[in-house]
PDB file of N, CA and C in Angstrom:
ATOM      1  N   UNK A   1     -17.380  -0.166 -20.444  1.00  0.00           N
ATOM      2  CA  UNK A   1     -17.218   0.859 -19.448  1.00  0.00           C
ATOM      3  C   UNK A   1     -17.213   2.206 -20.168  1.00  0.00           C
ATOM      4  N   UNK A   2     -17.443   3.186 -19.405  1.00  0.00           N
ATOM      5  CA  UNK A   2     -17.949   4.372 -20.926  1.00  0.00           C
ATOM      6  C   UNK A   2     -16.840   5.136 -19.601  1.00  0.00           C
ATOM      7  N   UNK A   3     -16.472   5.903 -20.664  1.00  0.00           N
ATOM      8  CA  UNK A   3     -15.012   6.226 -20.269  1.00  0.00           C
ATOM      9  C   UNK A   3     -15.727   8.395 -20.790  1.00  0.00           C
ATOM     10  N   UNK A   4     -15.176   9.051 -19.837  1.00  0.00           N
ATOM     11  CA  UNK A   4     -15.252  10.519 -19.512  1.00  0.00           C
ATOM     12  C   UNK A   4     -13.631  11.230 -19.944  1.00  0.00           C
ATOM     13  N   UNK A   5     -14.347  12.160 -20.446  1.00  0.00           N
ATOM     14  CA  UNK A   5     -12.986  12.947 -21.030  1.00  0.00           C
ATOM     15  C   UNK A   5     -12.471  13.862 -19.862  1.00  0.00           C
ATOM     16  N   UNK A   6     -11.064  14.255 -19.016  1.00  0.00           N
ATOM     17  CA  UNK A   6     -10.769  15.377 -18.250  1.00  0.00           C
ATOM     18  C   UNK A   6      -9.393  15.711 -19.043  1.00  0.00           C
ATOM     19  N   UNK A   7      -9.457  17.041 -18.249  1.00  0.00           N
ATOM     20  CA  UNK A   7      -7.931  17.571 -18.767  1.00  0.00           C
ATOM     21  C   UNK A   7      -7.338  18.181 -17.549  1.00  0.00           C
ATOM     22  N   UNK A   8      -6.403  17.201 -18.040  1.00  0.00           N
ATOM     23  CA  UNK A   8      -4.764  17.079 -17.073  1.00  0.00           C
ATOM     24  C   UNK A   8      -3.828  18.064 -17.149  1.00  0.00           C
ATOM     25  N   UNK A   9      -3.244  19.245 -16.507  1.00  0.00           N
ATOM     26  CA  UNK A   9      -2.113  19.659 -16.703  1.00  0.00           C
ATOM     27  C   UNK A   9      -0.821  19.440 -16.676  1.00  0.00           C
ATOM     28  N   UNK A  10       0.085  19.884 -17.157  1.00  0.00           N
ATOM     29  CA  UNK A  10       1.703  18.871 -16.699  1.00  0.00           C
ATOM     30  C   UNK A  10       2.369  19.948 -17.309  1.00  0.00           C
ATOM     31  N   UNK A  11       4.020  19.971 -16.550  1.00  0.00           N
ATOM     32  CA  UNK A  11       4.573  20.921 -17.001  1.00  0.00           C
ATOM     33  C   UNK A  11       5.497  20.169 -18.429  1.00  0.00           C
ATOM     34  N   UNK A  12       5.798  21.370 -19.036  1.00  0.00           N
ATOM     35  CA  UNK A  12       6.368  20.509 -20.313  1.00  0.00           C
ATOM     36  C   UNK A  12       7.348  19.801 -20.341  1.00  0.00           C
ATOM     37  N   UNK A  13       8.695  19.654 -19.151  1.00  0.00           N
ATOM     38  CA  UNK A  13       9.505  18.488 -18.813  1.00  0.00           C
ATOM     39  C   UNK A  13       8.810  16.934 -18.725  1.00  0.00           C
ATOM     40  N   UNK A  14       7.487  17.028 -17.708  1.00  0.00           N
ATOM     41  CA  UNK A  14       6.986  15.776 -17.071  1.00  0.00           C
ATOM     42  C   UNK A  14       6.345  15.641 -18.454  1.00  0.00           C
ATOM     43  N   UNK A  15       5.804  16.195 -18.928  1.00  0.00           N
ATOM     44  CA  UNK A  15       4.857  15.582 -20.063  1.00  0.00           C
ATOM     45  C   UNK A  15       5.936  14.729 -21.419  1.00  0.00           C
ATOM     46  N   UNK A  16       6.961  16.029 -21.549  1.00  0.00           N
ATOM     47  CA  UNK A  16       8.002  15.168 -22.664  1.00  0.00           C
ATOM     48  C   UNK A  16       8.512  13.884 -21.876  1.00  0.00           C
ATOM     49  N   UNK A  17       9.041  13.562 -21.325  1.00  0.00           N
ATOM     50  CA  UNK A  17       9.433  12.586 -20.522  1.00  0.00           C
ATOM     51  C   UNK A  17       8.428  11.360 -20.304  1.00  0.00           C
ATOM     52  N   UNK A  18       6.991  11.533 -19.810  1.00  0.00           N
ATOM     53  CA  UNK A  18       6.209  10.665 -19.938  1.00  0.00           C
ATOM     54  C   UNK A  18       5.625  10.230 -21.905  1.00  0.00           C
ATOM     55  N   UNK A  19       6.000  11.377 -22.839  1.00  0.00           N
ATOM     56  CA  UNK A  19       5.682  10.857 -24.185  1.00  0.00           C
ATOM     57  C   UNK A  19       6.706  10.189 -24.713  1.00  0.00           C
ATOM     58  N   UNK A  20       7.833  10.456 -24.481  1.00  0.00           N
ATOM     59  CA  UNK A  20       8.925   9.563 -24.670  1.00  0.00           C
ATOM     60  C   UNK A  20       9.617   7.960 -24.042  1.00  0.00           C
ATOM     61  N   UNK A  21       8.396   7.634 -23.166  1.00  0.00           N
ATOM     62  CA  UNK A  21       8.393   6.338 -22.910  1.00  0.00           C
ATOM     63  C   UNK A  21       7.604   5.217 -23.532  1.00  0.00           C
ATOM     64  N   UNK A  22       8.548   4.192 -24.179  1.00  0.00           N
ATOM     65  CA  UNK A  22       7.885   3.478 -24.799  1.00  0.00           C
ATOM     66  C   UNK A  22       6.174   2.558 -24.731  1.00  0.00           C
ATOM     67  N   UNK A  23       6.252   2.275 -23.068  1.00  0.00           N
ATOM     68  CA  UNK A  23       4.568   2.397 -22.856  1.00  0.00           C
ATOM     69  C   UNK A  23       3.814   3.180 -23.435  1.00  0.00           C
ATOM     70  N   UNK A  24       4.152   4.620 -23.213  1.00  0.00           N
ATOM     71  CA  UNK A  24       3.264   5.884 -24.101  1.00  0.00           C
ATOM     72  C   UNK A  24       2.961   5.115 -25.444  1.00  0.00           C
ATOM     73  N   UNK A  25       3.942   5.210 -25.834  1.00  0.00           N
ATOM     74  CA  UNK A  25       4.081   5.003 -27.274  1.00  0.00           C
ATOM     75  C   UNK A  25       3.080   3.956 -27.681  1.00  0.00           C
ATOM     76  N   UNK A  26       3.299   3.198 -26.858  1.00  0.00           N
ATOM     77  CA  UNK A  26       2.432   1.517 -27.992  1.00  0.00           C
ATOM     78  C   UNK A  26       1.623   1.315 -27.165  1.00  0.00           C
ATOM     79  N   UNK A  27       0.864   2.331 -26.361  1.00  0.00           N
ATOM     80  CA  UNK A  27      -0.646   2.116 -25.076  1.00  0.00           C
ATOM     81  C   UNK A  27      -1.702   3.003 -25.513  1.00  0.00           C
ATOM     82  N   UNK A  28      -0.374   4.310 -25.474  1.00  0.00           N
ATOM     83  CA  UNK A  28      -1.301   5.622 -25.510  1.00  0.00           C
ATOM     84  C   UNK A  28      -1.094   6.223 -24.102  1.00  0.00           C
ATOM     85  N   UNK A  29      -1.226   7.765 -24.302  1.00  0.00           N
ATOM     86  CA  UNK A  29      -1.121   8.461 -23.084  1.00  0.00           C
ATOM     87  C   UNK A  29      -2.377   8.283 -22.092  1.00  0.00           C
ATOM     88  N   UNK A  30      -3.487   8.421 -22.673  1.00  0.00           N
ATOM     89  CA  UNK A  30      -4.580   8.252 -21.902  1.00  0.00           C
ATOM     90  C   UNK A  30      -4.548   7.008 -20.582  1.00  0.00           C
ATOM     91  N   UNK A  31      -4.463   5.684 -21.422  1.00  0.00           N
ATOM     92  CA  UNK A  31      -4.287   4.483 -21.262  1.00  0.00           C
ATOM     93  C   UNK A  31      -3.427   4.498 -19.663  1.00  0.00           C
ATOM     94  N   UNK A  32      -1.828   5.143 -20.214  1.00  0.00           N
ATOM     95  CA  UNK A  32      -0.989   4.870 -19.033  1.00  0.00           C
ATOM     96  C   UNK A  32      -1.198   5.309 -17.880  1.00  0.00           C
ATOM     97  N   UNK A  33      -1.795   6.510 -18.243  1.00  0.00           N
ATOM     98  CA  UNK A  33      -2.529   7.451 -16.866  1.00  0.00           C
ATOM     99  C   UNK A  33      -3.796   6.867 -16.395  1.00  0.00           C
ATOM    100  N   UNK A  34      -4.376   6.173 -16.862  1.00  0.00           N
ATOM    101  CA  UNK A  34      -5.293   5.651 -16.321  1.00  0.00           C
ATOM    102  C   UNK A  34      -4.586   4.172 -15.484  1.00  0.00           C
ATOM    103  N   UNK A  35      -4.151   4.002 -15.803  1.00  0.00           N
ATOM    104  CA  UNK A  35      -3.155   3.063 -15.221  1.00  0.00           C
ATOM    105  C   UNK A  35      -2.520   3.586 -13.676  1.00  0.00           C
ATOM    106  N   UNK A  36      -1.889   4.708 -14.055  1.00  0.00           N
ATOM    107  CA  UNK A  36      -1.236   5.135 -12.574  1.00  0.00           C
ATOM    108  C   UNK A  36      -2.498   5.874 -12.008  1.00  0.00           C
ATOM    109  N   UNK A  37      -3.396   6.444 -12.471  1.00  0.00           N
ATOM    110  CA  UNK A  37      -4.496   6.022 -11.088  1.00  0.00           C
ATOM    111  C   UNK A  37      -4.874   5.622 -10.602  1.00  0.00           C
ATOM    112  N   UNK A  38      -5.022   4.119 -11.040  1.00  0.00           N
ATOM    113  CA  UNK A  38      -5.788   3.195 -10.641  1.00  0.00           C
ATOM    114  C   UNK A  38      -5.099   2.589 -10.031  1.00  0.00           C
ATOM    115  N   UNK A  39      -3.257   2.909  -9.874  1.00  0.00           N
ATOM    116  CA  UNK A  39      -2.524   2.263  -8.651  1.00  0.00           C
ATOM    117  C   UNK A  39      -2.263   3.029  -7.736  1.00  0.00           C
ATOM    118  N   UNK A  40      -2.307   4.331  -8.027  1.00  0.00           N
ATOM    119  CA  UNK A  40      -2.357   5.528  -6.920  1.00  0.00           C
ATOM    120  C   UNK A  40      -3.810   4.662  -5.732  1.00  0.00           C
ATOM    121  N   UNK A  41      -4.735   4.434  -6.287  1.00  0.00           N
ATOM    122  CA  UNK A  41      -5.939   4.753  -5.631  1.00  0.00           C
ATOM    123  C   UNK A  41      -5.512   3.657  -4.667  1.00  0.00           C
ATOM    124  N   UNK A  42      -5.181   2.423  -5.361  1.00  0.00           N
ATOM    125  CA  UNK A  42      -4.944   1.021  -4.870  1.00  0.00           C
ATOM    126  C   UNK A  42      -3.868   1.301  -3.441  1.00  0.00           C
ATOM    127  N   UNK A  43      -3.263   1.755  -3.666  1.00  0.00           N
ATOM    128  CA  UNK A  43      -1.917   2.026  -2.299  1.00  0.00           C
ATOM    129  C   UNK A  43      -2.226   3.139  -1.478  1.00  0.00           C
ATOM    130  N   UNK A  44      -3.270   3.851  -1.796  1.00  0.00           N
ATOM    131  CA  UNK A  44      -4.112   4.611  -0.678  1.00  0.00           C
ATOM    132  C   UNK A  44      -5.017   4.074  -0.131  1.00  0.00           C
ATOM    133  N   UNK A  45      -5.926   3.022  -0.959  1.00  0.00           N
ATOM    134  CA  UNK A  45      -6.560   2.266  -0.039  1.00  0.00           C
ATOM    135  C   UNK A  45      -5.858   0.951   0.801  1.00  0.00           C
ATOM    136  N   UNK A  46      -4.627   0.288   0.044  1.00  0.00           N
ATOM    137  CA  UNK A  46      -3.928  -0.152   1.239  1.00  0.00           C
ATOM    138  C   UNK A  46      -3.293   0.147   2.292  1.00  0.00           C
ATOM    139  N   UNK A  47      -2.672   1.638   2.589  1.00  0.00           N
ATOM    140  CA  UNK A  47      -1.627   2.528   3.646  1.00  0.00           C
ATOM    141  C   UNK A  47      -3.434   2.362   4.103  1.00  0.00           C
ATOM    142  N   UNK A  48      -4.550   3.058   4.167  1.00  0.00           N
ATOM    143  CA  UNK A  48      -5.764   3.070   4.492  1.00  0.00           C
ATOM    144  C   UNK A  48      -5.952   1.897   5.264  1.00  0.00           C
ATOM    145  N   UNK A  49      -5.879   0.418   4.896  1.00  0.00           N
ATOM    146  CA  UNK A  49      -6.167  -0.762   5.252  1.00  0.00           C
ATOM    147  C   UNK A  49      -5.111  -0.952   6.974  1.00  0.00           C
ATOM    148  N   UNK A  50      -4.140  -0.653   6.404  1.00  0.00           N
ATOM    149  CA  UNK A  50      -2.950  -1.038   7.181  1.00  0.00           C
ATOM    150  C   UNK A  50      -3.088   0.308   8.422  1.00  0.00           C
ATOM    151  N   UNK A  51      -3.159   1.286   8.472  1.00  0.00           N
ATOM    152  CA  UNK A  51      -3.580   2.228   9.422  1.00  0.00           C
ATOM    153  C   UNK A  51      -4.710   1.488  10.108  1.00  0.00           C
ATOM    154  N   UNK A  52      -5.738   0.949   9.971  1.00  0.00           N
ATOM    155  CA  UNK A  52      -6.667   0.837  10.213  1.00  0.00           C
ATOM    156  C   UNK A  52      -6.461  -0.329  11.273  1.00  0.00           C
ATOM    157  N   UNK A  53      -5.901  -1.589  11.027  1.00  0.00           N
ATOM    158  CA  UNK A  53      -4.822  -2.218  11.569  1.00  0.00           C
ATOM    159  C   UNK A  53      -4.717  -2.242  12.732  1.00  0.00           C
ATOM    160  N   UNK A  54      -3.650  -0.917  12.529  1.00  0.00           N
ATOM    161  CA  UNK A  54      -2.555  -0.294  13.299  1.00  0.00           C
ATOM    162  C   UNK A  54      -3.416   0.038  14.463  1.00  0.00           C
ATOM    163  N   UNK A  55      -4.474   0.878  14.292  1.00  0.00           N
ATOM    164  CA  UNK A  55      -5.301   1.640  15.296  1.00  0.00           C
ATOM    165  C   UNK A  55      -5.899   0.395  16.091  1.00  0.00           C
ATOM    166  N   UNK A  56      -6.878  -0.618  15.067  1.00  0.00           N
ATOM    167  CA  UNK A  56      -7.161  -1.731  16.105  1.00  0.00           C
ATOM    168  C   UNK A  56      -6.732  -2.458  16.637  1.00  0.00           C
ATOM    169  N   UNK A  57      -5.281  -2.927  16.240  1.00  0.00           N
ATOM    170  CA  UNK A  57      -4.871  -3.791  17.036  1.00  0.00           C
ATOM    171  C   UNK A  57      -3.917  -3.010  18.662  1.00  0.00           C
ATOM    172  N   UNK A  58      -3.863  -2.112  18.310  1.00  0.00           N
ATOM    173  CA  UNK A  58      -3.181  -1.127  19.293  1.00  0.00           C
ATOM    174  C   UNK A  58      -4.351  -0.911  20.310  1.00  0.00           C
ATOM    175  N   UNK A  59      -5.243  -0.802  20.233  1.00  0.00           N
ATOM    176  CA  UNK A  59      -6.173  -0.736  20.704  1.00  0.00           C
ATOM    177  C   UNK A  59      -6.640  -1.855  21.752  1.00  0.00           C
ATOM    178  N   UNK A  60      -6.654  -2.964  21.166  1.00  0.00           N
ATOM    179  CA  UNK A  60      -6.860  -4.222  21.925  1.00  0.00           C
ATOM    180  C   UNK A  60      -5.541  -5.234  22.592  1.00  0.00           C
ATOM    181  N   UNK A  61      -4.671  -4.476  22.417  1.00  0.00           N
ATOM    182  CA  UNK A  61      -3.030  -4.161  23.232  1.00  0.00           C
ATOM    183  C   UNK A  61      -2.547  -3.528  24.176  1.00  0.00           C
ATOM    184  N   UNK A  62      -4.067  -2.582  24.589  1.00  0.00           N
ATOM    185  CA  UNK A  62      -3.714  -1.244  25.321  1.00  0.00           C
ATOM    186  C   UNK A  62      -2.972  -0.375  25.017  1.00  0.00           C
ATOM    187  N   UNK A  63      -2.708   0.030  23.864  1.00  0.00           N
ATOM    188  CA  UNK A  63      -2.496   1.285  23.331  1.00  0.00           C
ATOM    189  C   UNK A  63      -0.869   0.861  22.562  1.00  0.00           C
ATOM    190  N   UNK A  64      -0.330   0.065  22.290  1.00  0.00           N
ATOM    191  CA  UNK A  64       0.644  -0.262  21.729  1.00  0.00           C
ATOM    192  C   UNK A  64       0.829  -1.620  21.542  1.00  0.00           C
ATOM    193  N   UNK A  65       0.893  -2.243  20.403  1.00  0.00           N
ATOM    194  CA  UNK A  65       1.083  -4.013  19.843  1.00  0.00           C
ATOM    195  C   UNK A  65       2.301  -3.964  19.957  1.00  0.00           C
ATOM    196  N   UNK A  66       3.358  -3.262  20.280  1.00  0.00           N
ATOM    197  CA  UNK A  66       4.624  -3.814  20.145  1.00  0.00           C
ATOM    198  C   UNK A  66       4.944  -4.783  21.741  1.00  0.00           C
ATOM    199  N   UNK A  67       5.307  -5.814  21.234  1.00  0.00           N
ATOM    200  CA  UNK A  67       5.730  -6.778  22.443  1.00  0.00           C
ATOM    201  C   UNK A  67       6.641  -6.547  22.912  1.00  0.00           C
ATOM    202  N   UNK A  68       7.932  -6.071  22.253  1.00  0.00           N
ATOM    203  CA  UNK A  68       9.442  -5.542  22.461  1.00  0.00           C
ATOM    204  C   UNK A  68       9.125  -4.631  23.904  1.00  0.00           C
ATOM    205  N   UNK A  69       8.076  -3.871  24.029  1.00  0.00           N
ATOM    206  CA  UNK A  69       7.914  -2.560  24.946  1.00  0.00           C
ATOM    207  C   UNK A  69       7.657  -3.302  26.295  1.00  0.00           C
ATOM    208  N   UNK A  70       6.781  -5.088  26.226  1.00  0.00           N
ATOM    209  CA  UNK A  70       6.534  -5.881  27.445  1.00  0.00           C
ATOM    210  C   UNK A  70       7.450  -6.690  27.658  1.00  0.00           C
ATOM    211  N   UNK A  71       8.567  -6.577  28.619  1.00  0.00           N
ATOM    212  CA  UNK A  71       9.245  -7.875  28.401  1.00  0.00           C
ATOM    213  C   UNK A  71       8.532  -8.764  29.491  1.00  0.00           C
ATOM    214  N   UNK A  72       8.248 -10.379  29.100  1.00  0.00           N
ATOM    215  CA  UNK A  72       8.410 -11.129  29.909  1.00  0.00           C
ATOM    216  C   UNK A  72       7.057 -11.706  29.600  1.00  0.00           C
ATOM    217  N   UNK A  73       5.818 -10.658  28.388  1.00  0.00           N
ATOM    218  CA  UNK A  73       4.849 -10.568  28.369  1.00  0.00           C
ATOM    219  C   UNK A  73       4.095 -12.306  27.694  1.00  0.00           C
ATOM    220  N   UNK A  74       5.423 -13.085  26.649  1.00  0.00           N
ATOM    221  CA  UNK A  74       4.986 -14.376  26.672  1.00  0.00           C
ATOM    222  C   UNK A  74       5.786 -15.598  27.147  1.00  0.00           C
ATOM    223  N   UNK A  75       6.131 -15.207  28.366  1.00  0.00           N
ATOM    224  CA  UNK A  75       7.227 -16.179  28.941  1.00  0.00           C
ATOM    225  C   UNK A  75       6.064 -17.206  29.614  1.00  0.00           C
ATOM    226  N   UNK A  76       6.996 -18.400  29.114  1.00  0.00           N
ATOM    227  CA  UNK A  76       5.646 -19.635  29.389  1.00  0.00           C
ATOM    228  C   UNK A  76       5.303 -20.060  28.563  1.00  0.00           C
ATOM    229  N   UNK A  77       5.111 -19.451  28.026  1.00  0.00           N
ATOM    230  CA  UNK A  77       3.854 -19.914  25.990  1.00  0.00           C
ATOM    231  C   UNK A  77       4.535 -20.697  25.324  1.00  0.00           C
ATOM    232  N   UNK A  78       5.941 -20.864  25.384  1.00  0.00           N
ATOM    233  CA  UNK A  78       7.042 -21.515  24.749  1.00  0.00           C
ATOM    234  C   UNK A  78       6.671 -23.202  24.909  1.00  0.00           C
ATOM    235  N   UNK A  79       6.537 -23.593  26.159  1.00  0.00           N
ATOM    236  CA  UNK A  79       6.564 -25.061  26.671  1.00  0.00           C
ATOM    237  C   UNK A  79       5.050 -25.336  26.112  1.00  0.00           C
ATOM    238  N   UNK A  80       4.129 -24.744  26.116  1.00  0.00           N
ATOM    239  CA  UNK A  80       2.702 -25.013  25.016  1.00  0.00           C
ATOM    240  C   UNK A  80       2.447 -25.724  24.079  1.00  0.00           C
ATOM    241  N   UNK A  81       3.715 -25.342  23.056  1.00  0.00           N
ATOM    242  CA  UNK A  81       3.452 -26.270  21.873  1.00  0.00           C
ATOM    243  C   UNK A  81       4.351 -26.893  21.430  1.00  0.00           C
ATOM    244  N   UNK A  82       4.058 -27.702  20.524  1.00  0.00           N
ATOM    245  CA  UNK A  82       4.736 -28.790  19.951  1.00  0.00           C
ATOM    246  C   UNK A  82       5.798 -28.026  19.019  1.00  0.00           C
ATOM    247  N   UNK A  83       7.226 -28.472  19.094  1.00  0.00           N
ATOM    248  CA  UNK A  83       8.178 -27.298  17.963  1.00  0.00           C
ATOM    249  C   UNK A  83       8.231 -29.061  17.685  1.00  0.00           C
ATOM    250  N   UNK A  84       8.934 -28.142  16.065  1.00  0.00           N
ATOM    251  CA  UNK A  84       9.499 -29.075  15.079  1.00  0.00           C
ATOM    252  C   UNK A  84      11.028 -29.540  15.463  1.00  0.00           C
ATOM    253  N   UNK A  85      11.169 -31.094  15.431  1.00  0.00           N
ATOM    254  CA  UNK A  85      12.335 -31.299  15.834  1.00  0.00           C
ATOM    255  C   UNK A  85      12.568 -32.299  17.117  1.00  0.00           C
ATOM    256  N   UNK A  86      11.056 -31.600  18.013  1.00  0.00           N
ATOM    257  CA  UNK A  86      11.056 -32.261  19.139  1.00  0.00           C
ATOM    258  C   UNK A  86      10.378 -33.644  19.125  1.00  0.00           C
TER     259      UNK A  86
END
C-alpha cells in the first residue's frame, strides 16, 4: 500500500500526551494515527448505517417503528406460535 505524507497540527498538550503513550512509543506516531482514522471513519460509517435504518424502517411503520406509541398493535400474535415450555 504506498502510503502519502500529510501534516497534522496539534496543540502541544495533545501532542505531549499522545507521545507519551506507550503505543506511541513501540508503533510510532504515524502508525497510531493512522489507526484512529481508520476507526473514526469506521463509526461514521456505522452511526451512517444505523440512521439509514432508522429512516427506513420508520418509513415502512408510517413514520415511527416504535411499537410502545401502538398499543394493542400485536395483540393476537401471541397464540401463533409455539413458546418454549409449552
Amino acid at each position: 500500500m504506498a502510503m502519502k505524507p500529510v501534516q497534522v497540527t496539534f496543540d502541544e498538550a495533545l501532542l505531549a500526551r499522545l507521545d507519551r503513550h506507550p503505543m506511541v512509543r513501540e508503533r510510532g506516531r504515524s502508525a497510531v494515527l493512522r489507526e484512529a482514522a481508520a476507526e473514526f471513519l469506521e463509526r461514521q460509517e456505522t452511526r451512517e448505517i444505523d440512521r439509514r435504518y432508522r429512516e427506513g424502517y420508520a418509513d415502512v411503520a408510517g413514520g415511527d417503528c416504535a411499537l410502545d406509541d401502538r398499543p394493542g398493535e400485536l395483540e393476537g400474535w401471541a397464540a401463533q406460535g409455539v413458546w418454549p415450555g409449552e
